[in-house]
C-alpha atoms as a PDB file:
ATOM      1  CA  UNK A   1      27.315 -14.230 -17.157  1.00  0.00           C
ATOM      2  CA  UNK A   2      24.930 -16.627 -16.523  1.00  0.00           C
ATOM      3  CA  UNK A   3      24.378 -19.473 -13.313  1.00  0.00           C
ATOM      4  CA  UNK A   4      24.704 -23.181 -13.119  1.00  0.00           C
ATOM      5  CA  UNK A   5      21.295 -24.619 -13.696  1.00  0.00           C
ATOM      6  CA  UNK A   6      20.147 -27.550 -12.046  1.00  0.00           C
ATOM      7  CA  UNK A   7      19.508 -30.728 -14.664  1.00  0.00           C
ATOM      8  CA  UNK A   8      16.865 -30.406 -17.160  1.00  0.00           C
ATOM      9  CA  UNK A   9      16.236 -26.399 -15.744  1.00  0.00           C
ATOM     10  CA  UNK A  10      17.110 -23.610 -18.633  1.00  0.00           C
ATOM     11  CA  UNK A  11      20.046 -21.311 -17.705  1.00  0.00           C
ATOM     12  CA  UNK A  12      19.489 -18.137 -16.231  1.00  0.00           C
ATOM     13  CA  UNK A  13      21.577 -15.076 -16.330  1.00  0.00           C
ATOM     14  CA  UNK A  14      22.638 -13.064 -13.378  1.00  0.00           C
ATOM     15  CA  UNK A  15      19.941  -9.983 -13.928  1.00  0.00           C
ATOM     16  CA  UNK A  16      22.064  -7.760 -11.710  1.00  0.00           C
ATOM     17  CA  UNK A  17      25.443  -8.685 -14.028  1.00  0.00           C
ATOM     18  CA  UNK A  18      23.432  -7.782 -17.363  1.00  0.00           C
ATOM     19  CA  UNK A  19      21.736  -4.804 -16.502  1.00  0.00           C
ATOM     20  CA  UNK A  20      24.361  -3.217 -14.119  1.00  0.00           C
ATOM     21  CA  UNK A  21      22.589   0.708 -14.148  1.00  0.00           C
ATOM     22  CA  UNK A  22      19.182  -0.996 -12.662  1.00  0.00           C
ATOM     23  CA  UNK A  23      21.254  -2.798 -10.184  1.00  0.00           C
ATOM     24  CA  UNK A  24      22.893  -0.251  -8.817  1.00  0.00           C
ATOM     25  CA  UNK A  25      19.911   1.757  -8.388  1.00  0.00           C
ATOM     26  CA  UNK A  26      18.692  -1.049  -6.385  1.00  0.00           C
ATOM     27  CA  UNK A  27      21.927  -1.200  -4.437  1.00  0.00           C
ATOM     28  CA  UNK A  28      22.002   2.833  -4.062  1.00  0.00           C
ATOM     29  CA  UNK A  29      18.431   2.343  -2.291  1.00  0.00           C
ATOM     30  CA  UNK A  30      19.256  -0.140  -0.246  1.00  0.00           C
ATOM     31  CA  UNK A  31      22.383   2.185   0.755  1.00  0.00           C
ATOM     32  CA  UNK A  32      19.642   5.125   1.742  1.00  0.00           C
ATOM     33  CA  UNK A  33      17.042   2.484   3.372  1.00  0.00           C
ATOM     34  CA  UNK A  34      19.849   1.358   5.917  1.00  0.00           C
ATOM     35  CA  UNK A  35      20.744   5.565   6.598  1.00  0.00           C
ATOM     36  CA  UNK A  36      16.775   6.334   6.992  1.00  0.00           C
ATOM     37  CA  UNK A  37      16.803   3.425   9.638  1.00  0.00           C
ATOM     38  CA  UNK A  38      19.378   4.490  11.224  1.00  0.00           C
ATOM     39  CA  UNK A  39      18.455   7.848  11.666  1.00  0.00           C
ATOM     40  CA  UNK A  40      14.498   6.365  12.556  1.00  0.00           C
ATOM     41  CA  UNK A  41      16.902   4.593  15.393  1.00  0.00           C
ATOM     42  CA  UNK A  42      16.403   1.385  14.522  1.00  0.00           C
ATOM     43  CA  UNK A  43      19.532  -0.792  14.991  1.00  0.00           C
ATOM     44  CA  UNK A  44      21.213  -2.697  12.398  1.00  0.00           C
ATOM     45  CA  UNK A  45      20.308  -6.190  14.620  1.00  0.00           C
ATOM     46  CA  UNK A  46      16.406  -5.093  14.039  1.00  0.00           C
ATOM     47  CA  UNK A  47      17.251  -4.345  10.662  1.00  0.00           C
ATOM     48  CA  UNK A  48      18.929  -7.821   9.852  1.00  0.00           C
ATOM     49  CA  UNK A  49      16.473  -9.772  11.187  1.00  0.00           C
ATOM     50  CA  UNK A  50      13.363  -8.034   9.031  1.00  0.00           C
ATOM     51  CA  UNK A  51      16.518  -9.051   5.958  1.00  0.00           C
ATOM     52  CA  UNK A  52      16.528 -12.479   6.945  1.00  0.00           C
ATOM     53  CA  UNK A  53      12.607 -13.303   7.495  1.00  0.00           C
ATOM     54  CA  UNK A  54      11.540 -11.614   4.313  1.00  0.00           C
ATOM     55  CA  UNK A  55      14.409 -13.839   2.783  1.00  0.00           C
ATOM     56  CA  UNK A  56      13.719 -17.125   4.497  1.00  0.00           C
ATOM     57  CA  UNK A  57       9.722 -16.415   3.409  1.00  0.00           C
ATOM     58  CA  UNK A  58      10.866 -16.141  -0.285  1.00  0.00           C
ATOM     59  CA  UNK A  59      13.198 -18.817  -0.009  1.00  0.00           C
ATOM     60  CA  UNK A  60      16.168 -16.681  -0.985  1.00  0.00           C
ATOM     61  CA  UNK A  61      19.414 -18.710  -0.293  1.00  0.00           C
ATOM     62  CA  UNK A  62      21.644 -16.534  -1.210  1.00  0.00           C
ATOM     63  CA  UNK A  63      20.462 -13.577   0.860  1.00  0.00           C
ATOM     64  CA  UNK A  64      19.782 -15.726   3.871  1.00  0.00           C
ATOM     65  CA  UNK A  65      24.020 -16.476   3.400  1.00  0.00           C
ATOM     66  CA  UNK A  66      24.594 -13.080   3.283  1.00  0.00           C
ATOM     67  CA  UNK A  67      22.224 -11.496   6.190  1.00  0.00           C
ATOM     68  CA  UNK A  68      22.722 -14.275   8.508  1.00  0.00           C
ATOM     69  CA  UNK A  69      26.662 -13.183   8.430  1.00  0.00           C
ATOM     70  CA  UNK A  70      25.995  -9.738   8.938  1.00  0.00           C
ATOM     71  CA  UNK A  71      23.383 -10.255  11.550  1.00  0.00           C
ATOM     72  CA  UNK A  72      25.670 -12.331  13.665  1.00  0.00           C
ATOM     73  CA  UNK A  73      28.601  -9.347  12.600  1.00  0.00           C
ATOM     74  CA  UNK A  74      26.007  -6.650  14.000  1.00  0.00           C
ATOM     75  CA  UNK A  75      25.801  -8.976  17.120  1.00  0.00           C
ATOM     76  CA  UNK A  76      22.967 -11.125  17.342  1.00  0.00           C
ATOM     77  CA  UNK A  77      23.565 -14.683  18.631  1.00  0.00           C
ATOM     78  CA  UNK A  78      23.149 -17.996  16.355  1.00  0.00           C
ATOM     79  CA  UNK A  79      20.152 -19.559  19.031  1.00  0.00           C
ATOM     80  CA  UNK A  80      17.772 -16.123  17.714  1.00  0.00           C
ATOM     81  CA  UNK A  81      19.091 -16.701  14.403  1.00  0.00           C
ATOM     82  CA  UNK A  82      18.097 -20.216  14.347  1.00  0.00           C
ATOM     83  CA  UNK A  83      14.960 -19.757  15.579  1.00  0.00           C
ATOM     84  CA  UNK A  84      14.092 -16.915  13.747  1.00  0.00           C
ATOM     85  CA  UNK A  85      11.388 -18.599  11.155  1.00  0.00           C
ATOM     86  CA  UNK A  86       9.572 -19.605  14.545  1.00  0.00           C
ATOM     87  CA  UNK A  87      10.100 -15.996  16.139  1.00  0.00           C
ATOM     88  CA  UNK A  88       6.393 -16.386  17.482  1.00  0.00           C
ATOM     89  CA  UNK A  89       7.003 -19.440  19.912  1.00  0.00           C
ATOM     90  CA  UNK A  90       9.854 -17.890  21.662  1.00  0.00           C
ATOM     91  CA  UNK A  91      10.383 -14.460  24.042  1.00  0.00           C
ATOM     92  CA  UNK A  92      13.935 -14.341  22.603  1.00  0.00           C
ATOM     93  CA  UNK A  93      12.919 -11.580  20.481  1.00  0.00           C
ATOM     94  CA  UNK A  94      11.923  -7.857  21.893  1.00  0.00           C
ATOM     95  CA  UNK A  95       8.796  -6.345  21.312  1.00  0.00           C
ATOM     96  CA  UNK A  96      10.408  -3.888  18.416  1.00  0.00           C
ATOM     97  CA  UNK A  97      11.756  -6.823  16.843  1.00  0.00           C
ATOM     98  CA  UNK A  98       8.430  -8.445  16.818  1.00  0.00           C
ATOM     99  CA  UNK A  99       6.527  -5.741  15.486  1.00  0.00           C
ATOM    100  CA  UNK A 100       8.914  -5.116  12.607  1.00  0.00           C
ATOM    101  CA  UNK A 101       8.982  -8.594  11.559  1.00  0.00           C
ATOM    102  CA  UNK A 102       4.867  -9.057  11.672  1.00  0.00           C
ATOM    103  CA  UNK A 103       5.384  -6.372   9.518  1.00  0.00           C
ATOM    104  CA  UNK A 104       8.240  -7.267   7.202  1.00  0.00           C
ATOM    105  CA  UNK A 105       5.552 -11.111   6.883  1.00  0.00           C
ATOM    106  CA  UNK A 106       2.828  -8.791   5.857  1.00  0.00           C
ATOM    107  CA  UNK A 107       4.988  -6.581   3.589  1.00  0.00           C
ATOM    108  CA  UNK A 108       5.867  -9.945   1.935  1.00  0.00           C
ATOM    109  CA  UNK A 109       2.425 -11.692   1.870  1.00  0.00           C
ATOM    110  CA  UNK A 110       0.959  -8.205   0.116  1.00  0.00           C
ATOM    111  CA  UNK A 111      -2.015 -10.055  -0.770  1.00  0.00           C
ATOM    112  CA  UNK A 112      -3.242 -10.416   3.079  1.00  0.00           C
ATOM    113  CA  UNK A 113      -4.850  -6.927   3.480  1.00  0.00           C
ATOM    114  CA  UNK A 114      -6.268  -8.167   7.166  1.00  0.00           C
ATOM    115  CA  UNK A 115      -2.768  -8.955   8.685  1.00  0.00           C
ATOM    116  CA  UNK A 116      -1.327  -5.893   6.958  1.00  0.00           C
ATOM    117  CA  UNK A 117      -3.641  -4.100   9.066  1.00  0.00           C
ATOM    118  CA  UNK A 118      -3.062  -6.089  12.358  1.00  0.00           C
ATOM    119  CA  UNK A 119       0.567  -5.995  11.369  1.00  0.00           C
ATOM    120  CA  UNK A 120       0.645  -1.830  10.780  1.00  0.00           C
ATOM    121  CA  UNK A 121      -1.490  -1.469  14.270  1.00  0.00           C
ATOM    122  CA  UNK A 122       1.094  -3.842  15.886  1.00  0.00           C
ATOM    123  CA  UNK A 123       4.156  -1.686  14.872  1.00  0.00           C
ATOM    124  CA  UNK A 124       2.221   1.708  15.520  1.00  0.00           C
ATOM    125  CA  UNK A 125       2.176   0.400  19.182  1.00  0.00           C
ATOM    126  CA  UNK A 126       5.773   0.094  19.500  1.00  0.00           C
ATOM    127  CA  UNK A 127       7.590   2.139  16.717  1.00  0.00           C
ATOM    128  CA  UNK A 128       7.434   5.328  15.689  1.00  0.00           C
ATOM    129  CA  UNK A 129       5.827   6.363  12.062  1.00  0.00           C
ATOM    130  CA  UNK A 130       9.877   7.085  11.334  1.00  0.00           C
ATOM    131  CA  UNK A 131      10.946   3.673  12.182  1.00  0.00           C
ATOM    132  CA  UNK A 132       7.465   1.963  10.807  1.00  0.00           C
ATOM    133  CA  UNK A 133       8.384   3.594   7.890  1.00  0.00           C
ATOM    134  CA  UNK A 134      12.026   2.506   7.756  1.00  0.00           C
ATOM    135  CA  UNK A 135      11.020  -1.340   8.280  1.00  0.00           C
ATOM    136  CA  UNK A 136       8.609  -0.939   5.412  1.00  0.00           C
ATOM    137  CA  UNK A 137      11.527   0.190   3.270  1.00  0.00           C
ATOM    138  CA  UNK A 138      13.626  -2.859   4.675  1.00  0.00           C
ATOM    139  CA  UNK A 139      11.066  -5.292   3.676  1.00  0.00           C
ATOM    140  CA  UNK A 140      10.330  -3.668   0.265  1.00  0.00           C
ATOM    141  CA  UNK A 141      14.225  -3.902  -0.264  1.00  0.00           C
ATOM    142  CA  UNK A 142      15.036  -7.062   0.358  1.00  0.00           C
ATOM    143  CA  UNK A 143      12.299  -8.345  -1.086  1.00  0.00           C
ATOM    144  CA  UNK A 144      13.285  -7.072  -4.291  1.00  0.00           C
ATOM    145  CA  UNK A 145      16.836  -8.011  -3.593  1.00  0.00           C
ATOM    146  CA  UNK A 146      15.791 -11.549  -3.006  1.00  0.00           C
ATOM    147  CA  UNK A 147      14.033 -11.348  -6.088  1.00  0.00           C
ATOM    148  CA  UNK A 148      17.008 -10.889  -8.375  1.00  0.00           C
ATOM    149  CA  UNK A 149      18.978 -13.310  -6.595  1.00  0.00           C
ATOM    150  CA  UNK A 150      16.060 -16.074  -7.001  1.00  0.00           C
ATOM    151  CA  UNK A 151      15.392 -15.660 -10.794  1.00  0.00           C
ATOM    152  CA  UNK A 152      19.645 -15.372 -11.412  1.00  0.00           C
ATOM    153  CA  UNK A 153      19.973 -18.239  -9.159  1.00  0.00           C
ATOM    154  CA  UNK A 154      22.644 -16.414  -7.191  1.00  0.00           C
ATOM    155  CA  UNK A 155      24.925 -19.564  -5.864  1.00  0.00           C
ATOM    156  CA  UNK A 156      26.125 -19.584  -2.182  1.00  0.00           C
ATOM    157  CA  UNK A 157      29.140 -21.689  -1.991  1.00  0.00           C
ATOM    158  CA  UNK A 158      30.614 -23.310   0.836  1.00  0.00           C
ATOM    159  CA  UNK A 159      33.053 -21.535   2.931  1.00  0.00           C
END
């Protein structure tokens, strides 16, 4: 199967269609990521919102569709979603939240070793190594996730 292309861009084909084994090993991890955060205690709102920043970072359109929906199913409210890529100008966010999403940036941004380790000492403060460690699996996740849906050129069509 492959995706619409915009004009003059060559056709892509939906990776996670073509190679269905490697997909589904992706999609099995993702199913034990979301079971180690829950049992780390970290809630699924916490969890959506580390989905959606890695995703609006990468510029993943298709998984900001699908997080954003199951963010506001999981109950958190369209005003933090909507100022989520600016989660640093506003106290709408608890410190928890904060920690895993300096985090899930620096998880992202692998490259920047120094806020890696202001992120890590950040988190320490206010998670435990369980839940650290679950919002570094979130991050990793999506961020592959996002990955296959950016080089398939997953569409997200109106509703």
């Amino acid at each position: 199967m492959t995706s619409p292309a915009p004009a003059g861009a060559a056709r892509r084909i939906f990776v996670d269609k073509q190679s269905p084994k490697a997909y589904h090993a992706l999609v099995q991890t993702s199913e034990a990521v979301r079971a180690v955060a829950a049992e780390a205690g970290l809630d699924r709102v916490l969890v959506e919102l580390v989905n959606l920043r890695v995703s609006q970072l990468n510029g993943c359109a298709y998984c900001l569709h699908l997080h954003t929906r199951a963010a506001l199913r999981a109950g958190d409210t369209a005003q933090r979603l909507g100022v989520l890529a600016a989660w640093r100008e506003t106290d709408l966010f608890t410190p928890a939240e904060r920690a895993a999403l300096a985090l899930a940036e620096a998880i992202t941004a692998a490259a920047d070793t120094a806020a890696q380790d202001t992120a890590w000492a950040a988190a320490r403060d206010v998670l435990t190594e369980d839940q650290v460690s679950a919002v570094v699996w979130v991050a990793v996740t999506i961020n592959a996730f996002n990955r296959v849906s950016i080089m398939s050129r997953h569409p997200v069509r109106a509703e």
